[in-house]
N, C-alpha and C. Protein backbone atom coordinates (compact mmCIF):
# COMPACT_ATOMS: atom_id res chain seq x y z
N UNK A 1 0.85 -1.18 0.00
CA UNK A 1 0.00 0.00 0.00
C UNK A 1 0.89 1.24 0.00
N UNK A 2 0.21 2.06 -1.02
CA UNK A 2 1.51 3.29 -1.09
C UNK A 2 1.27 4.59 -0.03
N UNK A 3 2.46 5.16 0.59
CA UNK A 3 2.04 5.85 1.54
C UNK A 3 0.96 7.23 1.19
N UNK A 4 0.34 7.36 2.65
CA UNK A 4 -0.44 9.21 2.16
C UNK A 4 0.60 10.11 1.23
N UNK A 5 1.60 10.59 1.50
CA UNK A 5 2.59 11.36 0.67
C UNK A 5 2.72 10.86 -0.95
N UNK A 6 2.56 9.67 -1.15
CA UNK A 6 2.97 9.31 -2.24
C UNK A 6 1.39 10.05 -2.95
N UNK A 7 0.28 9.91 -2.78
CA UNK A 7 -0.88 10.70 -3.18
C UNK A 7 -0.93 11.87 -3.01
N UNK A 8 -0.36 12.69 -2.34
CA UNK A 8 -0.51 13.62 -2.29
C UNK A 8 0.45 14.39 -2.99
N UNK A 9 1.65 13.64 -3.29
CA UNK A 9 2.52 14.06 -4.77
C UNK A 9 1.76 13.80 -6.06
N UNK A 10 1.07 12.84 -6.41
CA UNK A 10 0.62 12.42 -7.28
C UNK A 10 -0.07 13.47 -7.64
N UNK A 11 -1.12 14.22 -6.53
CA UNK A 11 -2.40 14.97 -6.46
C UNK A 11 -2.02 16.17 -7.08
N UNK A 12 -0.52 16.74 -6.02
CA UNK A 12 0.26 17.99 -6.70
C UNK A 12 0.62 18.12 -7.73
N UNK A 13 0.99 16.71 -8.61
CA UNK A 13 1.86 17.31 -9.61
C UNK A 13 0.85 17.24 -10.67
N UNK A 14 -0.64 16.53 -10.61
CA UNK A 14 -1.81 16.71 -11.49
C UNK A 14 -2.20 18.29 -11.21
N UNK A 15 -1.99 18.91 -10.30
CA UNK A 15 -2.60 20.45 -9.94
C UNK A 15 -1.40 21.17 -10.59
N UNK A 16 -0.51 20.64 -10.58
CA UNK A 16 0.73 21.50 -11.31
C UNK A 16 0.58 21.37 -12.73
N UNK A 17 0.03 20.28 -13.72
CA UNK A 17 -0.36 20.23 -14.79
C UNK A 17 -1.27 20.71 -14.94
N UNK A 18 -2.71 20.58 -14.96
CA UNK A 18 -3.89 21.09 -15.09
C UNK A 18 -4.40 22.18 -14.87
N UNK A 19 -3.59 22.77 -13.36
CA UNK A 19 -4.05 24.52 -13.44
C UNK A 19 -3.49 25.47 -13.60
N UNK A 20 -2.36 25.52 -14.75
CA UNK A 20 -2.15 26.69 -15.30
C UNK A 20 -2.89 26.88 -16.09
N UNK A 21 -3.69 26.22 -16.52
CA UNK A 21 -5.08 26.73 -17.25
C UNK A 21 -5.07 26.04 -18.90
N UNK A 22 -6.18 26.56 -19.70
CA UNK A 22 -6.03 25.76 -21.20
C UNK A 22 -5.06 25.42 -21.77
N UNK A 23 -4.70 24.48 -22.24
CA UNK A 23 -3.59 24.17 -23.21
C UNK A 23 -3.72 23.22 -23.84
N UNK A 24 -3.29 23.74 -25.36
CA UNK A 24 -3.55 21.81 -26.71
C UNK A 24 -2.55 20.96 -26.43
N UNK A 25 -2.97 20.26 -27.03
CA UNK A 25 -2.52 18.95 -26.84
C UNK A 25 -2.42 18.33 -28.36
N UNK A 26 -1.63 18.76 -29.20
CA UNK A 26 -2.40 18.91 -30.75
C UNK A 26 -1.59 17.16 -31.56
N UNK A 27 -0.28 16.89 -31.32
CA UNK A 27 -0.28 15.54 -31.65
C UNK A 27 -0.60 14.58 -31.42
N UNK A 28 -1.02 14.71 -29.87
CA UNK A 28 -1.53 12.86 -29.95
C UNK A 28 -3.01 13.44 -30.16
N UNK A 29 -3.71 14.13 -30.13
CA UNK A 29 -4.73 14.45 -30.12
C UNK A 29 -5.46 14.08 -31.49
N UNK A 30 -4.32 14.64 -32.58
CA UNK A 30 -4.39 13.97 -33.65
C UNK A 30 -4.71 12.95 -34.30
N UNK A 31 -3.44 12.29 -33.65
CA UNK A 31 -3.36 10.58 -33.78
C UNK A 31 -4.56 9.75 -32.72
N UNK A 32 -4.95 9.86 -32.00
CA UNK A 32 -6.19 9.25 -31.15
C UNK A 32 -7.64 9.66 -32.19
N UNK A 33 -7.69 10.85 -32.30
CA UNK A 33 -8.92 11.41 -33.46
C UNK A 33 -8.98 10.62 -34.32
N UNK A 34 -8.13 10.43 -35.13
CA UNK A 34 -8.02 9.68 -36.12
C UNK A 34 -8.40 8.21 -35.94
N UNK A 35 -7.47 7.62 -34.95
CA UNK A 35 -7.88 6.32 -35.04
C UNK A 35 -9.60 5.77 -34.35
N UNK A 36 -10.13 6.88 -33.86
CA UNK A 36 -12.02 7.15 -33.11
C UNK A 36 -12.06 7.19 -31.70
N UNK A 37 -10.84 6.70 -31.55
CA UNK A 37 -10.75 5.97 -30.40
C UNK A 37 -11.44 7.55 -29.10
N UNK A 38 -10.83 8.72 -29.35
CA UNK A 38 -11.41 10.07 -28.77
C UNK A 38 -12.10 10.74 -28.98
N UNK A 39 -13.12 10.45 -30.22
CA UNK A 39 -13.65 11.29 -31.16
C UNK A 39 -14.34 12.23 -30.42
N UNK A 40 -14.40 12.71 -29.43
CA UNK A 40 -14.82 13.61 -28.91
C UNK A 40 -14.56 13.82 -27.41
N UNK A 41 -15.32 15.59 -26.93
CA UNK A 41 -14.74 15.22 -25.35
C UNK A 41 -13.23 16.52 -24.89
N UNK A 42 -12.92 16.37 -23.99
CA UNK A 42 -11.67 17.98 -23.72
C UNK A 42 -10.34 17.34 -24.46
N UNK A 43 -10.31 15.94 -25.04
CA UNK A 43 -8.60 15.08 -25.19
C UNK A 43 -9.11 15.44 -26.49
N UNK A 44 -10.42 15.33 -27.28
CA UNK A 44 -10.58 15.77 -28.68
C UNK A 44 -10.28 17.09 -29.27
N UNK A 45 -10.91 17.85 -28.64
CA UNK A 45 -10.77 19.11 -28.51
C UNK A 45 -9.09 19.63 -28.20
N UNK A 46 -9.10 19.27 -26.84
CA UNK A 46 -7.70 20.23 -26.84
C UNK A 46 -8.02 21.00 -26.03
N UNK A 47 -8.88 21.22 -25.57
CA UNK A 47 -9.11 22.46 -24.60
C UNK A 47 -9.38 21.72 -23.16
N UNK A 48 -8.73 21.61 -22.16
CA UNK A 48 -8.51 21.57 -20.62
C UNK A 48 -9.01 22.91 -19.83
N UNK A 49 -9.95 22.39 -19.43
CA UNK A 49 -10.87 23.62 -18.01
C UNK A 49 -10.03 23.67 -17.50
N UNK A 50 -9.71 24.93 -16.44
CA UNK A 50 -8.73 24.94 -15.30
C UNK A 50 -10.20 24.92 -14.10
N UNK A 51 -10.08 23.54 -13.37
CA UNK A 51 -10.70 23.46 -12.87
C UNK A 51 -10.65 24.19 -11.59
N UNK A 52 -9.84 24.61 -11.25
CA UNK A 52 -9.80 25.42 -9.68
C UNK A 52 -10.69 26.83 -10.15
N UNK A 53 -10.07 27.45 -11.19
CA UNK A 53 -11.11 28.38 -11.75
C UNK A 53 -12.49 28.42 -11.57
N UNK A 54 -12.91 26.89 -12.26
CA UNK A 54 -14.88 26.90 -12.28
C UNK A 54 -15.10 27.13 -10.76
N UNK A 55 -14.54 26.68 -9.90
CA UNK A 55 -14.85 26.57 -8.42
C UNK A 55 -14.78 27.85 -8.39
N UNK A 56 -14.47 29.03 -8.65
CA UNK A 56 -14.55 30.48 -8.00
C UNK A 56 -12.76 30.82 -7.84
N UNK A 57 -12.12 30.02 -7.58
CA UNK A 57 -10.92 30.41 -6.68
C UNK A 57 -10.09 31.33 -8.15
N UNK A 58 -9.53 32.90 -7.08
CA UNK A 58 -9.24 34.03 -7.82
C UNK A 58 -7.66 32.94 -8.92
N UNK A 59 -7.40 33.64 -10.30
CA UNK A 59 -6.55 33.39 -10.29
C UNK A 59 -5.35 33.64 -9.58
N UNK A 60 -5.03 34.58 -9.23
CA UNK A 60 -3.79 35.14 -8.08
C UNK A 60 -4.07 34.06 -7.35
N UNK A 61 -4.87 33.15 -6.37
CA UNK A 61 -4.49 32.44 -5.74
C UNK A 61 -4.08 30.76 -6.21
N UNK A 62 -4.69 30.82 -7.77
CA UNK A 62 -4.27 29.34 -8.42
C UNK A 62 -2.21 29.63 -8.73
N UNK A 63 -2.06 30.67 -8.78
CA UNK A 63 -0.90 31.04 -9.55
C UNK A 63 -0.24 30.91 -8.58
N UNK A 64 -0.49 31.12 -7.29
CA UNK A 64 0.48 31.00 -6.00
C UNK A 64 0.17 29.59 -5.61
N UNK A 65 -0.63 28.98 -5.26
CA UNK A 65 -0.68 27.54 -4.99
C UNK A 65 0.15 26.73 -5.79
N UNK A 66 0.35 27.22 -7.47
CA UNK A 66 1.23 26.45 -8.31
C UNK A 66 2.66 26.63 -7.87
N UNK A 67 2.89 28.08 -7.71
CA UNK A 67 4.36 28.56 -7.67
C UNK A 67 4.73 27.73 -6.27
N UNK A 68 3.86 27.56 -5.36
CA UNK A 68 4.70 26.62 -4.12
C UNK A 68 4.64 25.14 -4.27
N UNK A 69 3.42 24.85 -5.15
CA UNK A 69 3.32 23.48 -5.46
C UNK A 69 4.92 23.10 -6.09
N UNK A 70 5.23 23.90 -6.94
CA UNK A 70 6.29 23.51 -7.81
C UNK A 70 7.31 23.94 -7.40
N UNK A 71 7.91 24.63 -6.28
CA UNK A 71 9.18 24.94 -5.50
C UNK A 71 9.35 23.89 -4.94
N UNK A 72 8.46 23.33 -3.93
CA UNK A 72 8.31 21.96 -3.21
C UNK A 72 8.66 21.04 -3.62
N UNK A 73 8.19 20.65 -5.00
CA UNK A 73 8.67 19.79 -5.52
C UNK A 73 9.65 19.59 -6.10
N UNK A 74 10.02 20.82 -6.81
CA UNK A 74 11.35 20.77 -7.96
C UNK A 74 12.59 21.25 -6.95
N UNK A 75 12.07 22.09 -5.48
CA UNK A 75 13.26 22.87 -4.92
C UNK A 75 13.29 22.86 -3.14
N UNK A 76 12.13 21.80 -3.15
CA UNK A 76 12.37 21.41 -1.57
C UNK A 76 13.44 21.15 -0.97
N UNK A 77 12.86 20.71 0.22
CA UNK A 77 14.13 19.86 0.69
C UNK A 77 14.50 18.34 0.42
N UNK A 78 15.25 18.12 0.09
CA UNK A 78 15.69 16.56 -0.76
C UNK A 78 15.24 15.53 0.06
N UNK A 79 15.34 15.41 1.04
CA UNK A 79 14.41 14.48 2.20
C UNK A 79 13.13 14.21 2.25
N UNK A 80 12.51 15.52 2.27
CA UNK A 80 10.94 15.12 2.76
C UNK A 80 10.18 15.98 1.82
N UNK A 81 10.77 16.80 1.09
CA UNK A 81 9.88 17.26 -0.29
C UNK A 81 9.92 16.88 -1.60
N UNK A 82 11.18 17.52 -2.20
CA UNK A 82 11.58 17.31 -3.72
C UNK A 82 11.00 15.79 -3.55
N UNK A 83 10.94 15.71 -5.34
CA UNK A 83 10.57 14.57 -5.65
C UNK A 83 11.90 14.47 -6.74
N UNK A 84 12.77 15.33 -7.35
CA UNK A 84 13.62 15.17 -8.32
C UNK A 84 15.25 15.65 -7.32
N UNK A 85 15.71 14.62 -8.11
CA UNK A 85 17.50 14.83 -7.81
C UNK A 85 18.42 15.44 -9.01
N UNK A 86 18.56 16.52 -8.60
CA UNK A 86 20.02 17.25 -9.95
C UNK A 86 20.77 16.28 -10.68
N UNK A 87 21.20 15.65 -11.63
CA UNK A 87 21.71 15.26 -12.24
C UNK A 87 22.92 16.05 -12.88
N UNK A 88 23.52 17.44 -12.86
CA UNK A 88 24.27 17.95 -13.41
C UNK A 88 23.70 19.14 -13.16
N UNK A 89 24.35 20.12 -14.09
CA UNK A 89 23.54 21.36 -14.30
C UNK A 89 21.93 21.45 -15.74
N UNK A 90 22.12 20.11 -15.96
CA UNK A 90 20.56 20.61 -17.16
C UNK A 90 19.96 19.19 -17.06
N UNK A 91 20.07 18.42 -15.96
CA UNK A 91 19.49 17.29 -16.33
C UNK A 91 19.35 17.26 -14.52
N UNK A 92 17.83 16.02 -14.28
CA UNK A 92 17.37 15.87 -13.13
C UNK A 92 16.81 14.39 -12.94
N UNK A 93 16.75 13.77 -11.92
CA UNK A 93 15.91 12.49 -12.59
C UNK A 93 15.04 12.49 -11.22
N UNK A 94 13.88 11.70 -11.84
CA UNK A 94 12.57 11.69 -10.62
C UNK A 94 12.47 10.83 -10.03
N UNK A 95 12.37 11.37 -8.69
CA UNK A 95 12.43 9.83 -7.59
C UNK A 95 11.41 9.00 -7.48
N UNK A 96 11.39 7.94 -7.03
CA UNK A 96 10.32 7.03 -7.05
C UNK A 96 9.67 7.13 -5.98
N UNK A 97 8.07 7.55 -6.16
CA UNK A 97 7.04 8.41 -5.48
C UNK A 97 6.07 7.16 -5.25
């Protein structure tokens, strides 16, 4: 059974994708269209709700929840936050969460 933390990284780094708000998705989007398999729906389209938005919450506060979501993770502390280890100066690899 995987620990609470391990979900609650999982949870963050879906809130770190999803709420900076719309964005395409235009090649596989493509290739799935095509084959029917998506023919419709937000993966057809391309267009992603920022769901913290519909709920009311101001953007200024989605934009700060991200900016710590993603310090935490990318710039915590290597123990009990980060989820990634430096690899050099341009490369990082992700720990097993």
């Amino acid at each position: 059974m995987r620990s609470p933390s391990a979900y609650i990284l999982a949870t963050a780094l879906l809130l770190l994708v999803r709420a900076a708000g719309p964005y395409k998705v235009s090649a596989q989007r493509s290739v799935a269209a095509s084959s029917g398999t998506f023919a419709s729906g937000t993966f057809a389209s391309g267009n992603y709700r920022n769901l913290l938005a519909h709920r009311g919450i101001p953007k200024a506060a989605i934009d700060a929840r991200l900016e710590a979501t993603f310090q935490q993770l990318f710039h915590g502390d290597p123990k009990t936050q980060a989820i990634t280890t430096p690899l050099g100066r341009t490369q990082m690899a992700l720990s097993d969460t």
